[in-house]
C-alpha atoms as a PDB file:
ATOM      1  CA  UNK A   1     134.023 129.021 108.283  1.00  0.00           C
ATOM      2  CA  UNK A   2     137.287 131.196 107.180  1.00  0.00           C
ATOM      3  CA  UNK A   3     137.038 128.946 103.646  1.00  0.00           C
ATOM      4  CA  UNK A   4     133.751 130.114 103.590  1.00  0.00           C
ATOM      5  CA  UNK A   5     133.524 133.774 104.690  1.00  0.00           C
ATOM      6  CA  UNK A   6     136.999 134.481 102.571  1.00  0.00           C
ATOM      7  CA  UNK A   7     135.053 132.536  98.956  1.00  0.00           C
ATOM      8  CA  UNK A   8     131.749 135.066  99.816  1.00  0.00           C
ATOM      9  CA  UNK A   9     134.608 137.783  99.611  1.00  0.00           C
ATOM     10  CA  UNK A  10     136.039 137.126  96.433  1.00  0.00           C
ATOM     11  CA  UNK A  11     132.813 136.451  94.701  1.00  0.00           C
ATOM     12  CA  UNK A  12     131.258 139.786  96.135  1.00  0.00           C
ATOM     13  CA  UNK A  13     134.503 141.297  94.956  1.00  0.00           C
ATOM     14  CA  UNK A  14     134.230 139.588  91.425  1.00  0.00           C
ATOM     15  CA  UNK A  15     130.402 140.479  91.218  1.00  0.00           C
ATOM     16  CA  UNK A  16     130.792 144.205  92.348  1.00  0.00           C
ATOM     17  CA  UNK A  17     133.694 144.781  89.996  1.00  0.00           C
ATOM     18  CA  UNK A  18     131.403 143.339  86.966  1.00  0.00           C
ATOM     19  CA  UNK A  19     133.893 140.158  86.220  1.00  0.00           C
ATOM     20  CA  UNK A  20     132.578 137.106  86.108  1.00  0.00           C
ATOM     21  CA  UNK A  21     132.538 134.805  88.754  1.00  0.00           C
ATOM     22  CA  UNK A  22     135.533 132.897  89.538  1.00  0.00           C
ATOM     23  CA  UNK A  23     135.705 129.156  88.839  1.00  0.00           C
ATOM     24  CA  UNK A  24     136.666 126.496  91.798  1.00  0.00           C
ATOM     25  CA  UNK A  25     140.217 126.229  91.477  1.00  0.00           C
ATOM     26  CA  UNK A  26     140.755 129.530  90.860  1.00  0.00           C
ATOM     27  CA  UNK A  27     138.850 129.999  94.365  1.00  0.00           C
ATOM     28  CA  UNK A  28     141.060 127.669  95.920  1.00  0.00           C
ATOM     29  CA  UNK A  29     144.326 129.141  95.344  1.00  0.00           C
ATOM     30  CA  UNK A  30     142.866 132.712  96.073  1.00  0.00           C
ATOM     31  CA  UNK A  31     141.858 131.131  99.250  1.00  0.00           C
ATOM     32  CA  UNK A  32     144.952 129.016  99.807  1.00  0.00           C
ATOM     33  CA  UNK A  33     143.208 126.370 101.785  1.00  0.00           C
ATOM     34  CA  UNK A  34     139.367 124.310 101.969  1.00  0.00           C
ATOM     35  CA  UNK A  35     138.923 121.607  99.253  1.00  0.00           C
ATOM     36  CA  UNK A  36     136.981 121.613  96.262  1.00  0.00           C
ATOM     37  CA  UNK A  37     134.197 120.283  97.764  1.00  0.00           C
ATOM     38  CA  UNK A  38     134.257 122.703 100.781  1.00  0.00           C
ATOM     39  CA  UNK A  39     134.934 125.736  97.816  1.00  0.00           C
ATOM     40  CA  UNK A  40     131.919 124.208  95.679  1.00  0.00           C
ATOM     41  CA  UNK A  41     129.326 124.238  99.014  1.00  0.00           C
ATOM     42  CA  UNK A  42     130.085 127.359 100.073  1.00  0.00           C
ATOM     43  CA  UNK A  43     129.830 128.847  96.129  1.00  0.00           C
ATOM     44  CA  UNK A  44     126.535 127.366  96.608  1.00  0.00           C
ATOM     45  CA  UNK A  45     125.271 129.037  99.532  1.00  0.00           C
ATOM     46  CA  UNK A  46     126.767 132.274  98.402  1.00  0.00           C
ATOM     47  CA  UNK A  47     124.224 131.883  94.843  1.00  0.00           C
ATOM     48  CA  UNK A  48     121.407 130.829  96.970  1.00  0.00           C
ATOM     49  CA  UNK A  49     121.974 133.913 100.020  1.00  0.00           C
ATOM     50  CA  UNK A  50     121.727 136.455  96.747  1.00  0.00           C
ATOM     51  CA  UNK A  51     118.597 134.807  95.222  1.00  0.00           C
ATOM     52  CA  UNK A  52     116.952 135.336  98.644  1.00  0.00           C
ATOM     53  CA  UNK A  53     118.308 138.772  98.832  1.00  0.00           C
ATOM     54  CA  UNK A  54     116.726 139.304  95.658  1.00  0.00           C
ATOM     55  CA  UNK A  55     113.508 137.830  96.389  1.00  0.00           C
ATOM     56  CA  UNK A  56     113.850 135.188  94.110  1.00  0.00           C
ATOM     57  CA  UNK A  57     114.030 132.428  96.664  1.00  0.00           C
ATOM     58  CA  UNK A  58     112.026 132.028  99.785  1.00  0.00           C
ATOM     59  CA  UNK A  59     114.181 131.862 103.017  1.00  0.00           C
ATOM     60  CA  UNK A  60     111.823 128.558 104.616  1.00  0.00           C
ATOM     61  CA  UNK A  61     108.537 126.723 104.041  1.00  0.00           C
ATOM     62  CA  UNK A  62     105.729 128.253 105.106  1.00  0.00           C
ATOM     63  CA  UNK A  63     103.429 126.729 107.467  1.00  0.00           C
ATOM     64  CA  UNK A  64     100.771 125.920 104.798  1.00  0.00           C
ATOM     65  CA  UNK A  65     103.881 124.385 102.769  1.00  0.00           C
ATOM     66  CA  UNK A  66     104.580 122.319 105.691  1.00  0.00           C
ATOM     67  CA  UNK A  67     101.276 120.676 105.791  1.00  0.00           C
ATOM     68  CA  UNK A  68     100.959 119.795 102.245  1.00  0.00           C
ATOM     69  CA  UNK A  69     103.960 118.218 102.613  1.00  0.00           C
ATOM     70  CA  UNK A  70     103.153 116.443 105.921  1.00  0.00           C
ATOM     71  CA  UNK A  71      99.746 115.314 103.881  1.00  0.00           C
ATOM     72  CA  UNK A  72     102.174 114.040 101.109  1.00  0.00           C
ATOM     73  CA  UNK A  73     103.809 112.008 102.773  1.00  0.00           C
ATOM     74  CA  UNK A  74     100.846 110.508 104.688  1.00  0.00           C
ATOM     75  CA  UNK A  75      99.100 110.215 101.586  1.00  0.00           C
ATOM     76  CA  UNK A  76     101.792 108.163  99.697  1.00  0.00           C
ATOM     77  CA  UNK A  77     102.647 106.223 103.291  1.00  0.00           C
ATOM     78  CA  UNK A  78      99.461 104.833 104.703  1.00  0.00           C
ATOM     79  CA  UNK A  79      98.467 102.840 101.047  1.00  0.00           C
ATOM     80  CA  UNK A  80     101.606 100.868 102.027  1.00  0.00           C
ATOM     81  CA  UNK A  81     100.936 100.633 105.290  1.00  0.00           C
ATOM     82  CA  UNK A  82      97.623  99.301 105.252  1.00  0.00           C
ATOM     83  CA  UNK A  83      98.528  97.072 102.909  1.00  0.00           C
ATOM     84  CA  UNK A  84     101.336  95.371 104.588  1.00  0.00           C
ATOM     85  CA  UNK A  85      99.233  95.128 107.888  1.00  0.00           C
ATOM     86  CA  UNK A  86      96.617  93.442 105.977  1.00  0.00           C
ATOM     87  CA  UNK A  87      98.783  90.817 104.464  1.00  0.00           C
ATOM     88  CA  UNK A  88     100.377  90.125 107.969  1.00  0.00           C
ATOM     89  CA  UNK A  89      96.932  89.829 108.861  1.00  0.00           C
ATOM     90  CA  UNK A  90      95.688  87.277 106.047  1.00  0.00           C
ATOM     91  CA  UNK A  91      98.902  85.192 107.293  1.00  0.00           C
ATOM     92  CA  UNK A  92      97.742  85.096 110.622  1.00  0.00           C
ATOM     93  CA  UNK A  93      94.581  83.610 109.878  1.00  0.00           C
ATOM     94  CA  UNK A  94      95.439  81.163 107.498  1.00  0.00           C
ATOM     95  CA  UNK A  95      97.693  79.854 110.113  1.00  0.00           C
ATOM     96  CA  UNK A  96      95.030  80.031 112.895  1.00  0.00           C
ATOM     97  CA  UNK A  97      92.711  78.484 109.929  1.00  0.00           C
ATOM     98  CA  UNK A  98      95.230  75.747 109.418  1.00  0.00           C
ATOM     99  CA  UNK A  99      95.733  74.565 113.395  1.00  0.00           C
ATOM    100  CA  UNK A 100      91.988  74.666 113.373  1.00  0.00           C
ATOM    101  CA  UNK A 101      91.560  72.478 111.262  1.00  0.00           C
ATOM    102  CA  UNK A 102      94.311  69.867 112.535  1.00  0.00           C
ATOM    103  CA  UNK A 103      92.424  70.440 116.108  1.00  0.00           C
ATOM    104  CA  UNK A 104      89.249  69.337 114.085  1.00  0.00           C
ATOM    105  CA  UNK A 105      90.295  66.772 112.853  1.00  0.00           C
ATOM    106  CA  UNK A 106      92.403  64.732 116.063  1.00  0.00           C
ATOM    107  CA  UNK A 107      88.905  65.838 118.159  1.00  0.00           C
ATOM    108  CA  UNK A 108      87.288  63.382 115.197  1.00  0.00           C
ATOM    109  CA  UNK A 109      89.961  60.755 115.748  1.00  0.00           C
ATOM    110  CA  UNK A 110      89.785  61.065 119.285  1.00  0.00           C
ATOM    111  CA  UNK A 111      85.602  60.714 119.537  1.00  0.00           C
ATOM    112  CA  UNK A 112      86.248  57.210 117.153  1.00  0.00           C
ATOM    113  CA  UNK A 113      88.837  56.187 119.387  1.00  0.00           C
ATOM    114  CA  UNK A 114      86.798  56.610 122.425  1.00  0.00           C
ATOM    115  CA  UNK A 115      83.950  54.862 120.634  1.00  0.00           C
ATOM    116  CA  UNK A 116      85.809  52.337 120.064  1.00  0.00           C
ATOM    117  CA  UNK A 117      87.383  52.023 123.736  1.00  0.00           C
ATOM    118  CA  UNK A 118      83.579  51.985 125.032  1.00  0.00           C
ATOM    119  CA  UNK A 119      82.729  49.468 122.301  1.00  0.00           C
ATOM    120  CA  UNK A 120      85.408  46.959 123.823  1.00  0.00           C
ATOM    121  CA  UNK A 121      84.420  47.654 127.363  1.00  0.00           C
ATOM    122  CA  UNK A 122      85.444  43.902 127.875  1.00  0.00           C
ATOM    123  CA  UNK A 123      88.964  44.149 126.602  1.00  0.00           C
ATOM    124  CA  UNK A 124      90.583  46.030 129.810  1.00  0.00           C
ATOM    125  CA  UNK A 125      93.620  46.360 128.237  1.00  0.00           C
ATOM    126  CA  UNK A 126      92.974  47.261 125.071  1.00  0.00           C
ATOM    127  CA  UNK A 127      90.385  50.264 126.175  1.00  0.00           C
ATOM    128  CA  UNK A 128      93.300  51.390 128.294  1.00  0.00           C
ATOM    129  CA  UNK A 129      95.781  51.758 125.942  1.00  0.00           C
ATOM    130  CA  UNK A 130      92.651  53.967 123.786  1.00  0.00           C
ATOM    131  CA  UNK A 131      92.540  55.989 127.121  1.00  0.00           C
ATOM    132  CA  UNK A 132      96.439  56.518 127.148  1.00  0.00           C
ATOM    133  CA  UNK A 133      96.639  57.623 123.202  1.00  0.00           C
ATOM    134  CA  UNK A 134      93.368  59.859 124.492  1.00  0.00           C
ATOM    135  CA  UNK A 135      95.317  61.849 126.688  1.00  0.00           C
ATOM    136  CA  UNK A 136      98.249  61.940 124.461  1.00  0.00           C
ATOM    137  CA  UNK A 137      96.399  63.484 121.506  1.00  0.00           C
ATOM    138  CA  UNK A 138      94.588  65.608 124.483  1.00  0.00           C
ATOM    139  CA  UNK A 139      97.978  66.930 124.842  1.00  0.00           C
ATOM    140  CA  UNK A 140      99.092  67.260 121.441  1.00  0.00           C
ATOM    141  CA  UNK A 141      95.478  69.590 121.140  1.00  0.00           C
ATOM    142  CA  UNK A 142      97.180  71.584 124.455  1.00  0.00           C
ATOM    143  CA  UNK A 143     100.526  72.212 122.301  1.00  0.00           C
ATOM    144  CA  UNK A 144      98.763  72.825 118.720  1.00  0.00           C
ATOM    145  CA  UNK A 145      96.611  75.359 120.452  1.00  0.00           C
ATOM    146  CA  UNK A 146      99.662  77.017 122.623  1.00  0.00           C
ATOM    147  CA  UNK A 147     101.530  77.406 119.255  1.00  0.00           C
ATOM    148  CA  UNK A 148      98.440  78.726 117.449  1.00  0.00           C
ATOM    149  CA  UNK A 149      98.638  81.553 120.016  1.00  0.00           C
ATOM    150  CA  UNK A 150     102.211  82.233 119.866  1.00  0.00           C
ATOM    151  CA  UNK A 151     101.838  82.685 116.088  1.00  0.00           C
ATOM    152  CA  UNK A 152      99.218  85.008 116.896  1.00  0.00           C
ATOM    153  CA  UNK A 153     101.703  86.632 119.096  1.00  0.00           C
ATOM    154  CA  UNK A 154     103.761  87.067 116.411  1.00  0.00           C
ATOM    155  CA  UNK A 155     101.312  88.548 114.378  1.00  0.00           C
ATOM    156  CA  UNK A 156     100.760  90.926 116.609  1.00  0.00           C
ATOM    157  CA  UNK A 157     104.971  91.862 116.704  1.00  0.00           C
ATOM    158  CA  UNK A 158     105.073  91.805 113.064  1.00  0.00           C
ATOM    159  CA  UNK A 159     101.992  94.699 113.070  1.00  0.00           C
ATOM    160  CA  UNK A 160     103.774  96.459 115.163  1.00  0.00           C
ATOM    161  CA  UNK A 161     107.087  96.357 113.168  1.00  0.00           C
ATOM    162  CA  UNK A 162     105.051  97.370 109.519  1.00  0.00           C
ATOM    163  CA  UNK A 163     103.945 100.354 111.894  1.00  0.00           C
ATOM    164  CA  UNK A 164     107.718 100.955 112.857  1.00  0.00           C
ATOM    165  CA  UNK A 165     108.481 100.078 108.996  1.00  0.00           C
ATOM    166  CA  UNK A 166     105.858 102.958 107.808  1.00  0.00           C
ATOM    167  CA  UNK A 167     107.593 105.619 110.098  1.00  0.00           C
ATOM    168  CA  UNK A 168     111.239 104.976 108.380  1.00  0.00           C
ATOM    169  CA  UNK A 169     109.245 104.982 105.218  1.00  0.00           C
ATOM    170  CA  UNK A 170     108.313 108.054 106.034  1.00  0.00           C
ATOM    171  CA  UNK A 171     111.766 109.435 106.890  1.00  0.00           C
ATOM    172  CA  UNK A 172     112.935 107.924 103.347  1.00  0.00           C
ATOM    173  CA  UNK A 173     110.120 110.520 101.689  1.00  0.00           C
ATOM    174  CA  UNK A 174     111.770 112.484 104.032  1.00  0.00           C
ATOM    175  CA  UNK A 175     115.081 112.266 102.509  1.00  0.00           C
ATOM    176  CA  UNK A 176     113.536 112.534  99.062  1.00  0.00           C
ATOM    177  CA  UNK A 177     112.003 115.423  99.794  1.00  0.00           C
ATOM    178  CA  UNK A 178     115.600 116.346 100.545  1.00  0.00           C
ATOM    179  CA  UNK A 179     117.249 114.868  97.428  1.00  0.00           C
ATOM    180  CA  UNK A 180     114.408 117.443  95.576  1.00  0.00           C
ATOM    181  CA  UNK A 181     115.544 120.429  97.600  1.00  0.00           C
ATOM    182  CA  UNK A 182     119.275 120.078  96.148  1.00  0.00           C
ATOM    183  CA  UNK A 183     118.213 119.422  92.657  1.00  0.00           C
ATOM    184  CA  UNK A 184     116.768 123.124  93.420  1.00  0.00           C
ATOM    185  CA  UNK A 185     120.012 123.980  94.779  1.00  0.00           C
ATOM    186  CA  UNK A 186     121.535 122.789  91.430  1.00  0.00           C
ATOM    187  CA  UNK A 187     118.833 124.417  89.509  1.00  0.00           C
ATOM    188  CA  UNK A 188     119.485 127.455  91.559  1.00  0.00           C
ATOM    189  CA  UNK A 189     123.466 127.503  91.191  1.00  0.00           C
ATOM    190  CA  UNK A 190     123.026 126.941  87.352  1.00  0.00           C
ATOM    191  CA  UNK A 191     120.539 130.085  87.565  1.00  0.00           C
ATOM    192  CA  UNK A 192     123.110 131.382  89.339  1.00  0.00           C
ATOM    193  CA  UNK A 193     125.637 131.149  87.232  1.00  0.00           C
ATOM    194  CA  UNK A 194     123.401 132.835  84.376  1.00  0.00           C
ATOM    195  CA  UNK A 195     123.120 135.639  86.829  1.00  0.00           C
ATOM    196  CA  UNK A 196     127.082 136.016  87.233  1.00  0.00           C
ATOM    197  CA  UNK A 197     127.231 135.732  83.006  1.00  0.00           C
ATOM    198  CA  UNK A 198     124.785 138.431  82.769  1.00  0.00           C
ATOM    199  CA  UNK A 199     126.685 140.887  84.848  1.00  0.00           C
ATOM    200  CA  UNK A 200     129.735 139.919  83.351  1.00  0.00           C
ATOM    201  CA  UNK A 201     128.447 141.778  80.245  1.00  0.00           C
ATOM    202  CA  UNK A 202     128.281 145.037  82.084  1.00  0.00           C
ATOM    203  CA  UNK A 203     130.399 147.697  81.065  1.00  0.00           C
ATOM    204  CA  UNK A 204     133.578 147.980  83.297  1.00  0.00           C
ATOM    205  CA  UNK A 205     134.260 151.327  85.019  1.00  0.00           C
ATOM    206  CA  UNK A 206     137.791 152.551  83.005  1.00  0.00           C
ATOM    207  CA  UNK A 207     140.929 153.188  85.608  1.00  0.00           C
ATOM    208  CA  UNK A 208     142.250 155.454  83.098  1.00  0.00           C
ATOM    209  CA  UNK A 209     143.625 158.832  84.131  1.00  0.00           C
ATOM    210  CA  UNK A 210     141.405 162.008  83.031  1.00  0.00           C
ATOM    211  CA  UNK A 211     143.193 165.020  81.618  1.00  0.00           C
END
């Protein structure tokens, strides 16, 4: 905060005096202290506190601002949104789609086998070992089924992540809204420094002595 309030000084001093602004360096060993970096932000916020004392800058978004923002954003979010919840959602049911049709199917193997068993009624043995591999693919149907619903489970975490996935989406437009706001800091500092070049080519005030 010293770094800072002592650069405002100098460039108020350079400014009221009709010189033109002072570069970085020469900041810095005015100052003696800060780094470049420090020197550079605060040079910054010095250009952008006169362009709102001039009126040329507005201090905050207004309200209405705010929303078209806020309507940006949702605008450019929910496409993506929608569209990865939709694909999750296609991959969920070709799953289901796919353990469907394998529970089809053993339920067709299993009627024939039990046709058969009842067709060799005689052979004891025989119908049950067609009874045992019944009860087996009964409980392969069990398991098939049980996973089917776990994948929809999983589905239904996945949906829940793209929704988690949208909101940091929205912080990146977030942060890209910020990235814009310093490019208008850097468009402001170079207006700034067309300011301080203009009012460098104001005539000085002489020192000299009058008679």
């Amino acid at each position: 905060m010293v770094v800072k309030y002592a650069v405002f000084k100098l460039l108020d001093d350079a400014q009221s005096r009709g010189e033109a602004l002072p570069s970085l360096r020469v900041l810095r060993a005015r100052v003696g202290s800060g780094s470049l970096t420090t020197i550079s932000q605060a040079v910054k916020e010095w250009r952008l506190a006169k362009l709102v004392e001039h009126g040329q800058m507005p201090e905050a978004f207004s309200a209405e601002q705010e929303s078209m923002i806020s309507r940006a954003v949702w605008q450019t979010v929910m496409p993506m949104l929608v569209k990865r919840i939709s694909e999750i959602q296609d991959q969920a049911n070709h799953r289901i789609d796919v353990e469907r049709a394998e529970t089809e199917q053993l339920m067709v193997v299993a009627q024939e086998t039990l046709a058969e068993a009842e067709r060799k009624v005689s052979r004891e043995a025989l119908w049950r070992e067609q009874i045992d591999r019944l009860k087996e693919r009964n409980t392969q149907l069990e398991t098939m089924l049980s996973r089917a619903e776990r994948e929809l489970g999983r589905a239904q975490n996945e949906i829940l992540t793209v929704r988690e996935e949208g909101k940091q989406e929205q912080q990146k437009l977030l942060a890209q809204i910020s990235q814009t706001q310093e490019l208008t800091e850097r468009l402001i500092a170079t207006l700034g420094d067309r300011v301080g070049c203009s009012t460098s080519t104001q005539p000085k005030v002489s020192s000299a002595p009058r008679d």
